[in-house]
Protein backbone atom coordinates (compact mmCIF):
# COMPACT_ATOMS: atom_id res chain seq x y z
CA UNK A 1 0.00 0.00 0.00
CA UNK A 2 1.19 3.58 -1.11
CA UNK A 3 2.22 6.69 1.33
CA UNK A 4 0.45 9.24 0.57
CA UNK A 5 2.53 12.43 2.33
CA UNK A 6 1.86 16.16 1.73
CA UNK A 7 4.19 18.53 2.65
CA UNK A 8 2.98 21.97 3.39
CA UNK A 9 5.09 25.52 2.46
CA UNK A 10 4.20 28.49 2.28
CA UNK A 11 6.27 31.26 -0.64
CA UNK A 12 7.03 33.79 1.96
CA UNK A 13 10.47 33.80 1.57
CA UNK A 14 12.47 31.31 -0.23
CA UNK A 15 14.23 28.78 2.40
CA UNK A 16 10.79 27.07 3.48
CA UNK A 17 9.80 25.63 -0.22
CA UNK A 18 13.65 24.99 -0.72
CA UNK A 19 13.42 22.67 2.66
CA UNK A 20 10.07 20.98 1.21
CA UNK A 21 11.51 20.18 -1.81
CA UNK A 22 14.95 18.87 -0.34
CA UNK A 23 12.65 16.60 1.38
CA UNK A 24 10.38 15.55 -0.33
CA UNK A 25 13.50 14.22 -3.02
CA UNK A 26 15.28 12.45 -0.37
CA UNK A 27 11.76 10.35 1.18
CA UNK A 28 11.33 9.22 -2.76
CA UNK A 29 14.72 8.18 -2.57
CA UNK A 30 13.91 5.64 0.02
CA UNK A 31 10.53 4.77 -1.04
CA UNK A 32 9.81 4.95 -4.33
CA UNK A 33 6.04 4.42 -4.23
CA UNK A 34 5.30 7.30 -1.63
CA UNK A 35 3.07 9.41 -3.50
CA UNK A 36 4.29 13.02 -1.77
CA UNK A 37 2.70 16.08 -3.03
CA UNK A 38 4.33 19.60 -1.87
CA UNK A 39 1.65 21.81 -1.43
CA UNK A 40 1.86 25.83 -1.07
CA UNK A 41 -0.25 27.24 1.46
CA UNK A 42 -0.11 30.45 -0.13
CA UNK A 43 -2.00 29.57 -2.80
CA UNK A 44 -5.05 28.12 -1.18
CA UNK A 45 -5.63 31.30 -0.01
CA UNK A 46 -7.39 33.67 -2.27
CA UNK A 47 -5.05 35.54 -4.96
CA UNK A 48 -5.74 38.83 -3.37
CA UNK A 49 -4.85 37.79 0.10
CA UNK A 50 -1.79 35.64 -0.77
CA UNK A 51 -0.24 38.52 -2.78
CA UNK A 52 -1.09 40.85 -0.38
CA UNK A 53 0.86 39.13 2.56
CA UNK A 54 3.45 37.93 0.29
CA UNK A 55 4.28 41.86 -0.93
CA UNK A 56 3.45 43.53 2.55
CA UNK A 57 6.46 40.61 4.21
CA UNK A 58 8.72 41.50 1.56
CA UNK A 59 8.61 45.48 1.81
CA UNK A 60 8.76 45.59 5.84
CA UNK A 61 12.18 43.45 5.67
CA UNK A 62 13.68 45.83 2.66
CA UNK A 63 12.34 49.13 3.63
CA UNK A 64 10.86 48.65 7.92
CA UNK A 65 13.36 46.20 8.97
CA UNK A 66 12.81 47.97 12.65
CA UNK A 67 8.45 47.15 12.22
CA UNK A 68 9.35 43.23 11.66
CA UNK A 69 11.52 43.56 14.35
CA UNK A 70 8.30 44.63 16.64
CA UNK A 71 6.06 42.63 14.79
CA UNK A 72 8.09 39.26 15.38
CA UNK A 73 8.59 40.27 18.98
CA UNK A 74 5.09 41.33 19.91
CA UNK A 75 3.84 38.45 18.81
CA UNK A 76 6.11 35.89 20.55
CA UNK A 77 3.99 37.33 23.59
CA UNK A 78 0.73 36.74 22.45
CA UNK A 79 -1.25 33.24 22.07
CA UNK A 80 -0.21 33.13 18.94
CA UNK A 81 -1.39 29.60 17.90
CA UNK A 82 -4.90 30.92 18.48
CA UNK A 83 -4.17 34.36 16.76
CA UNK A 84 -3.05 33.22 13.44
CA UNK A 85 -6.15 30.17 13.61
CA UNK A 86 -8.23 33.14 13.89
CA UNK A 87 -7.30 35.83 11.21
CA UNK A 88 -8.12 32.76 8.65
CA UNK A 89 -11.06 32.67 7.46
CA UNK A 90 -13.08 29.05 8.45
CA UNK A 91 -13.23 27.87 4.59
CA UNK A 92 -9.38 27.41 4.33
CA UNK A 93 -9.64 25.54 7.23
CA UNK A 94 -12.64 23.49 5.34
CA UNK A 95 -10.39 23.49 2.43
CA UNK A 96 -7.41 21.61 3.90
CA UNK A 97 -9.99 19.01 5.87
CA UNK A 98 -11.41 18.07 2.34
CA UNK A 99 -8.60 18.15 0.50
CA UNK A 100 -6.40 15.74 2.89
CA UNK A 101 -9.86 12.95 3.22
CA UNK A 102 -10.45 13.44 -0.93
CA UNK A 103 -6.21 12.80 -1.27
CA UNK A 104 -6.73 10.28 1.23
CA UNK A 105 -3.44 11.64 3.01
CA UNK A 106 -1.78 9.81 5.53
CA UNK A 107 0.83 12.21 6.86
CA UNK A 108 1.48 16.11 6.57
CA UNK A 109 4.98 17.50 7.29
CA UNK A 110 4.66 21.69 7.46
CA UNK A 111 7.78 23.84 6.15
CA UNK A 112 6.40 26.91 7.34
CA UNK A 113 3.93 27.14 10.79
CA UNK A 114 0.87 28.87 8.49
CA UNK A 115 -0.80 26.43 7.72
CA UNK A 116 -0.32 23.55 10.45
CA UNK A 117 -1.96 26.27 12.90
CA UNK A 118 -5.41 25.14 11.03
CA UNK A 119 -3.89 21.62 10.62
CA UNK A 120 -3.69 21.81 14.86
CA UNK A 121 -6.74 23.53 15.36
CA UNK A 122 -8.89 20.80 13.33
CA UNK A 123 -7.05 17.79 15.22
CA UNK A 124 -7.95 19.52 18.93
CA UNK A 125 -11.55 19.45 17.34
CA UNK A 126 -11.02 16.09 16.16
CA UNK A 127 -11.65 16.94 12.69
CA UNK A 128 -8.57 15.14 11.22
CA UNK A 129 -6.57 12.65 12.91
CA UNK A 130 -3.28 11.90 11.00
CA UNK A 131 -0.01 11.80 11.53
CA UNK A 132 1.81 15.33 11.52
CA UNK A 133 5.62 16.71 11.65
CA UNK A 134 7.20 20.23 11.40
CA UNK A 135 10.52 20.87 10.47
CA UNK A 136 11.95 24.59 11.54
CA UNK A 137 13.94 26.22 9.32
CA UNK A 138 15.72 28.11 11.57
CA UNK A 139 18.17 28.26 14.63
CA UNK A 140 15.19 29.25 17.05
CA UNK A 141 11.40 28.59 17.22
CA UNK A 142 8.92 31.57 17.01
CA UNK A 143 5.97 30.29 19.81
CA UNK A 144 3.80 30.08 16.11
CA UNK A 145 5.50 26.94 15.12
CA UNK A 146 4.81 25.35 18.65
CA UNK A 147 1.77 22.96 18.92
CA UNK A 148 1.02 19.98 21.21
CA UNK A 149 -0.93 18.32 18.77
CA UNK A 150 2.51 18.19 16.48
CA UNK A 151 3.91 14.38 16.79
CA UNK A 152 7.29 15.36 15.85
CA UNK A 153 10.14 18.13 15.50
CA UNK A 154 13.06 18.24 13.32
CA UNK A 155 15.48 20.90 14.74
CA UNK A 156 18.61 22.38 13.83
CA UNK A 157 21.00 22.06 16.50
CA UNK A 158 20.63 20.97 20.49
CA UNK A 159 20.11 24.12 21.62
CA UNK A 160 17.08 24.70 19.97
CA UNK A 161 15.93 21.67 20.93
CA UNK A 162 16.14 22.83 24.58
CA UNK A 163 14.12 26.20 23.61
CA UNK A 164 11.40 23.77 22.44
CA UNK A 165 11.13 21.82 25.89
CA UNK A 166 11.49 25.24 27.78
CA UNK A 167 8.67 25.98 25.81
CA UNK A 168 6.58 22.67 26.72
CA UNK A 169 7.50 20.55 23.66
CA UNK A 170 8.01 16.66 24.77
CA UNK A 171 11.65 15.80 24.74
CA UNK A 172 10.51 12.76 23.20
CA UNK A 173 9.26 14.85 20.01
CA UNK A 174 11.89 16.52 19.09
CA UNK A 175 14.89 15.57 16.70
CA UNK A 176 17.98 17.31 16.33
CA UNK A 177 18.16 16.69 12.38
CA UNK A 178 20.33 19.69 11.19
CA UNK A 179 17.71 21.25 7.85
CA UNK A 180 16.85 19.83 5.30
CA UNK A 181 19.49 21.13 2.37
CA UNK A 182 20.06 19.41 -1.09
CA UNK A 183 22.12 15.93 -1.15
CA UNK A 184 24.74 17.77 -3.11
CA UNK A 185 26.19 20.15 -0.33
CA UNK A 186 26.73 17.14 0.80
CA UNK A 187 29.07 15.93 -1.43
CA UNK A 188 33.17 17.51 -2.42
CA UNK A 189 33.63 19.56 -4.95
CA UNK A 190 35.83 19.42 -7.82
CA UNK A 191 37.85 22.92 -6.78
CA UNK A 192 39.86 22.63 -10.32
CA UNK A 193 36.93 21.72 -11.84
CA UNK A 194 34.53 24.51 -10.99
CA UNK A 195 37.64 26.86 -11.65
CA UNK A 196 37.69 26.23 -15.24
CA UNK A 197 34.29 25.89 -15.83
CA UNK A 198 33.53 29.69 -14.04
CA UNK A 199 36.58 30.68 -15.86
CA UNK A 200 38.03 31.95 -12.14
CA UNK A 201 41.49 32.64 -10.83
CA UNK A 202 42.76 30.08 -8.37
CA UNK A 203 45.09 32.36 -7.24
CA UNK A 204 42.94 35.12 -5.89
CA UNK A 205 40.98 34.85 -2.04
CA UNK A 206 37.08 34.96 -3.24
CA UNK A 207 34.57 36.42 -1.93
CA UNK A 208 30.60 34.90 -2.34
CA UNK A 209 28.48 37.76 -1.98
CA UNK A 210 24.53 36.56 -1.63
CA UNK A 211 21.35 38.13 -0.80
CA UNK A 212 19.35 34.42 -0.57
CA UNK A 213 16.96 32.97 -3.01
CA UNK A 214 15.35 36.62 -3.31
CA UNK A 215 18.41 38.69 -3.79
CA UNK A 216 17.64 40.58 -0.79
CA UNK A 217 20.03 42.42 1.44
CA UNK A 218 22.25 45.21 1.40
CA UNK A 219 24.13 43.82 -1.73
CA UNK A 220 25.42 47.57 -3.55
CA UNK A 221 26.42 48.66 -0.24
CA UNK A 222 28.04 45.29 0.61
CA UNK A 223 29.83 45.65 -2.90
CA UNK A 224 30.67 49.36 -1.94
CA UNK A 225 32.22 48.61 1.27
CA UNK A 226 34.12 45.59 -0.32
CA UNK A 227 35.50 47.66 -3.44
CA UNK A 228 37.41 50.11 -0.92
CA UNK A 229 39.89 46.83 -0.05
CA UNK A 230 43.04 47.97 -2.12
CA UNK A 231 44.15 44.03 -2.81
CA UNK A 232 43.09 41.52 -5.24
CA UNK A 233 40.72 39.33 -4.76
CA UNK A 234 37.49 38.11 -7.08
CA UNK A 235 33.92 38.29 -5.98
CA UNK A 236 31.09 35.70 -6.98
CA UNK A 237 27.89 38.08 -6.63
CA UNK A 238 24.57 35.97 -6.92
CA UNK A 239 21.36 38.29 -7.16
CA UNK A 240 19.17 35.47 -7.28
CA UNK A 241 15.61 35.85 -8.65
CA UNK A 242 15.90 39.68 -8.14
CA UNK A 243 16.43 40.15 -12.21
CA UNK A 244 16.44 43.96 -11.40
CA UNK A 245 19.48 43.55 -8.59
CA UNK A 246 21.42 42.05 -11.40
CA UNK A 247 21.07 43.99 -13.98
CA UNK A 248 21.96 46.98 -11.74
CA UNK A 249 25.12 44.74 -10.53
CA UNK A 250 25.96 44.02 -14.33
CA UNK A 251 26.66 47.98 -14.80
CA UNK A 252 27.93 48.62 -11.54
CA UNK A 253 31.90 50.23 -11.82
CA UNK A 254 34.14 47.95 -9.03
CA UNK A 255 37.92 48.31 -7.95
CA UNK A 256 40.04 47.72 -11.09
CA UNK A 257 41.91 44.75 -8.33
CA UNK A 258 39.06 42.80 -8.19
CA UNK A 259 37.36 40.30 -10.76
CA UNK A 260 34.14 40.13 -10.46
CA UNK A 261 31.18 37.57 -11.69
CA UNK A 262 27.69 38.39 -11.46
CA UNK A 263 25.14 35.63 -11.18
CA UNK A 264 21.17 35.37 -10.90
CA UNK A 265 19.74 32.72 -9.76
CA UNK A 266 21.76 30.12 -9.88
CA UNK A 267 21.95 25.73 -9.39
CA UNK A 268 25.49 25.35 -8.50
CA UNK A 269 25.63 27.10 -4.95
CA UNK A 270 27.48 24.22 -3.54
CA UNK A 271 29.89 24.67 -6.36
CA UNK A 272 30.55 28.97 -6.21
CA UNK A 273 30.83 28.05 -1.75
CA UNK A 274 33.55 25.20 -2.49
CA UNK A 275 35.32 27.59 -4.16
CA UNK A 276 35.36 30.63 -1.68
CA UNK A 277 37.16 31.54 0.80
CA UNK A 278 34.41 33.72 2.85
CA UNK A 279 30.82 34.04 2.75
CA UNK A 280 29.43 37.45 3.01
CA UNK A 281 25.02 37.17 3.02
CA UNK A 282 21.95 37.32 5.17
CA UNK A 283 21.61 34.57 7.98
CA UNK A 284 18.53 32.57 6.61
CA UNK A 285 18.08 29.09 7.90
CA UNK A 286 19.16 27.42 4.74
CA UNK A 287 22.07 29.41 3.43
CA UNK A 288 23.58 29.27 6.85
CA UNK A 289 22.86 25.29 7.07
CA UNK A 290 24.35 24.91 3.50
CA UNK A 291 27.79 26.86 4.59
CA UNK A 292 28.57 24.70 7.40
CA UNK A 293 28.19 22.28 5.14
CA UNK A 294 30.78 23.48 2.84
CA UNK A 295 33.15 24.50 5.55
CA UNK A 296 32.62 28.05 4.55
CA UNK A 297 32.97 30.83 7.05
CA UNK A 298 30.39 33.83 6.48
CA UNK A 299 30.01 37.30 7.55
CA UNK A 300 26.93 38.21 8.17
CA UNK A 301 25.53 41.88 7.23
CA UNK A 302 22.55 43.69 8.36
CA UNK A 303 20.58 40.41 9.37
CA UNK A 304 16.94 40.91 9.61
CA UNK A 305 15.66 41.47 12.53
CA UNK A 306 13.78 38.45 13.81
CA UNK A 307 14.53 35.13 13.48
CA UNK A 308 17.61 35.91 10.95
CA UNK A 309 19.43 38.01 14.12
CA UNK A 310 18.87 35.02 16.14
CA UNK A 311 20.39 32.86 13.53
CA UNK A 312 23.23 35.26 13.24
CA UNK A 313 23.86 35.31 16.68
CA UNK A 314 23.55 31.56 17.02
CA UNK A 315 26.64 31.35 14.24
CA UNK A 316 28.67 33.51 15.69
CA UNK A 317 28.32 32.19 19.32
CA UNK A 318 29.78 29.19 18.05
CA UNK A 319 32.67 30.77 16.11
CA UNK A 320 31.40 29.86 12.32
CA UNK A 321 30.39 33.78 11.68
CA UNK A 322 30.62 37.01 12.06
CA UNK A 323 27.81 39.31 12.71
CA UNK A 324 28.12 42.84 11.54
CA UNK A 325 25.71 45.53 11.51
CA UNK A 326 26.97 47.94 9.06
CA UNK A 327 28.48 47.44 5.61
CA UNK A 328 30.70 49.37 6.47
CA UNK A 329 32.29 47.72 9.29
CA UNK A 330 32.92 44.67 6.49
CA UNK A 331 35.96 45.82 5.31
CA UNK A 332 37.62 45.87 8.37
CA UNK A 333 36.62 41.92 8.96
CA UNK A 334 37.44 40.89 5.54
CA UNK A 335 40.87 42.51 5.65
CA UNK A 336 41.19 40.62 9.01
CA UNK A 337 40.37 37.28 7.69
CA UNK A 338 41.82 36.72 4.48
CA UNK A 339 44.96 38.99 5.24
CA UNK A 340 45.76 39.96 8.83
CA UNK A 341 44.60 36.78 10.17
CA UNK A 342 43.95 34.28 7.91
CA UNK A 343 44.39 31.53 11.18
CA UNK A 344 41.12 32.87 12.53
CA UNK A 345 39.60 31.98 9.24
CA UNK A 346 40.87 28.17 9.12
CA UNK A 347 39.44 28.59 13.33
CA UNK A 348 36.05 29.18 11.99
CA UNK A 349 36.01 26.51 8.43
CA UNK A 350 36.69 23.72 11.50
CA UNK A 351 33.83 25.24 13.52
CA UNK A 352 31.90 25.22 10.75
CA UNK A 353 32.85 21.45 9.64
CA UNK A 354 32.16 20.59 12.80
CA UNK A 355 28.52 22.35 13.86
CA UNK A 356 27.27 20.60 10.17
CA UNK A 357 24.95 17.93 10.33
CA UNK A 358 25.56 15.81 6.76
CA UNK A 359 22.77 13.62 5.06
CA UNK A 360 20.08 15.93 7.38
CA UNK A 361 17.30 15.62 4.57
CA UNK A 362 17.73 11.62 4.28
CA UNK A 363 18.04 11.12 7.72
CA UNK A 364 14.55 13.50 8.85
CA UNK A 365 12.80 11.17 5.54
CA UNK A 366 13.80 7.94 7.35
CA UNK A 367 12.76 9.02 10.47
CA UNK A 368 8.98 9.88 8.89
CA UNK A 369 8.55 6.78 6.97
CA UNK A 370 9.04 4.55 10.22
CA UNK A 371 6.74 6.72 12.31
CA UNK A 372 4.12 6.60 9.63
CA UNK A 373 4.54 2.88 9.45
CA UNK A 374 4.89 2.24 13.16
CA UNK A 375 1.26 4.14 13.30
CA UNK A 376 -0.43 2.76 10.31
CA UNK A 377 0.31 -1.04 12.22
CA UNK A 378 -0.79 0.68 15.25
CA UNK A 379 -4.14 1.28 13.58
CA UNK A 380 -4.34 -1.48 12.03
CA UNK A 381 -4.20 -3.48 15.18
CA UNK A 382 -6.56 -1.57 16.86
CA UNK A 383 -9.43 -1.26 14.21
């Protein structure tokens, strides 16, 4: 008999359908005849709505950082399981109930907290009464991705872990997994390889300037603040699905001593971090995840405030990052690390080596397919 597995995202962002679809690869990889369907919780909602939250999340981080700071923070204090289960409307919550019995679902695993709020609310009511699993994509746990109903947690690292039994979560729940990232950060990379294919200079330190999946970020200034280091060195600049940030990039006039690449969105991340020396981006869940797994030490600029500072904070705690809050304090740091200092850099690629949790996808899919079966013969003996 099939598996028939949803996995629920939501587009806000870019790291939460990048962790569905990591997964949802590595549980076909062990069971071929899962059926697993990734569905967007953003799109159930109406068009108007979903664009609407969608645009509104995407302004306040680029042009109110400090109101998604308050936002995030007010709302750690409030019920907020009850809260969100409130400002949606009852039909989406009528929706998901029909659409799990009509798919005849037998597990959903939730990317993003939106939509297993509803998902919790109907099982308290005794509406649905499936197996369910969240995986946080981050290094701490806003109080909106906390449920009792939830049967497990895949976490990060051991310290959030302990946030989510301060918070009431059964130890027994909760499994330090690392985030789901693609197989191939995984795996080496050809250095030599990737050289000649990006037509590079092996000789030069290299710099991997990214903004995320959405290009977002203080990139010019980053690239500014960067292009006042008097040395050689070559920059790989990805602008990801922000076809605007590239173009601008493209025509941009940089220190005659540095070669520069500019890249949109792009497959072969694993590749352009194997090949740099430093990481200079945003701290989402994801990119940070897939650095450590590269070995690659970051500096982190201008996080956003929210879970992304906590993230930042969390990496350089442990002596993988640097946190910095202007662009222009990145010169200073990069100058340090690849010149001044370049032992503090090798001090923070073992950090990083070591904090990564390999195979984190294949190991959370495993981990799913036993509890599903271990409750399907559970049922079975009791019906």
């Amino acid at each position: 008999m099939s598996k028939r597995i949803i996995i629920m995202t939501a587009s806000i962002g870019y790291g939460h359908d990048q962790a569905a679809e990591n997964l949802k690869r590595a549980i076909a990889a062990i069971d071929c005849t899962a059926e697993i369907e990734i569905i967007d919780f953003m799109k159930l909602l109406h068009p108007t709505i979903s664009q609407f939250i969608i645009s509104t999340y995407l302004r306040m981080i680029d042009l109110f950082p400090s109101g998604y700071h308050f936002l995030y923070h007010m709302t750690k204090k409030l019920n907020t399981q009850n809260k969100v289960s409130d400002l949606i409307s009852y039909r989406y919550k009528k929706k998901i109930a029909h659409m799990v019995t009509a798919k005849q679902i037998d597990m959903i695993v939730f990317t993003n907290p939106f939509a297993s709020v509803l998902v919790s609310s109907m099982k308290k009511k005794g509406k649905l009464n499936l197996p369910t699993a969240t995986i946080i994509t981050d290094y701490t746990a806003h109080p909106v991705w906390l449920d009792e109903t939830m049967d497990m947690y895949f976490v990060a690292c051991d310290e959030l872990k302990q946030e989510l039994i301060e918070s009431g979560i059964s130890p027994y729940r909760i499994f330090v997994s690392g985030i789901p990232i693609h197989e191939k950060f995984d795996l080496p990379v050809d250095k030599n390889e990737v050289i000649r294919e990006q037509d590079l200079d092996p000789h030069l330190p290299t710099l991997l300037v990214m903004g995320g999946g959405l290009g977002l970020g203080p990139i010019k200034e980053i690239l500014d603040a960067i292009g006042r280091i008097n040395a050689p060195l070559q920059l790989l600049v990805v602008a990801g699905k922000n076809s605007q940030l590239k173009q601008e990039l493209e025509n941009k006039r940089y220190n005659s001593l540095h070669k520069v690449r500019i890249y949109g969105f792009c497959n072969n991340i694993n590749e352009l971090m194997g090949v740099s020396h430093l990481l200079i981006s945003k701290s989402g869940g994801l990119t940070m995840t897939e650095a450590i797994s590269k070995g690659l030490p970051t500096i982190i600029v201008d996080p956003i405030p929210g879970q992304e500072v906590i993230n930042a904070r969390y990496f350089s705690g442990i002596g993988a990052a640097r946190m910095v809050e202007e662009p222009e304090d990145l010169k200073a740091n990069i100058e340090d690390l690849l010149f001044h200092n370049p032992d503090k850099r090798n001090e923070m690629l073992l950090v990083a080596r070591a904090a990564a949790k390999p195979r984190a996808s294949g190991s959370i899919a495993l981990r799913l397919l036993d509890h599903l079966k271990s409750y399907n013969k559970h049922k079975a003996s009791i019906n």
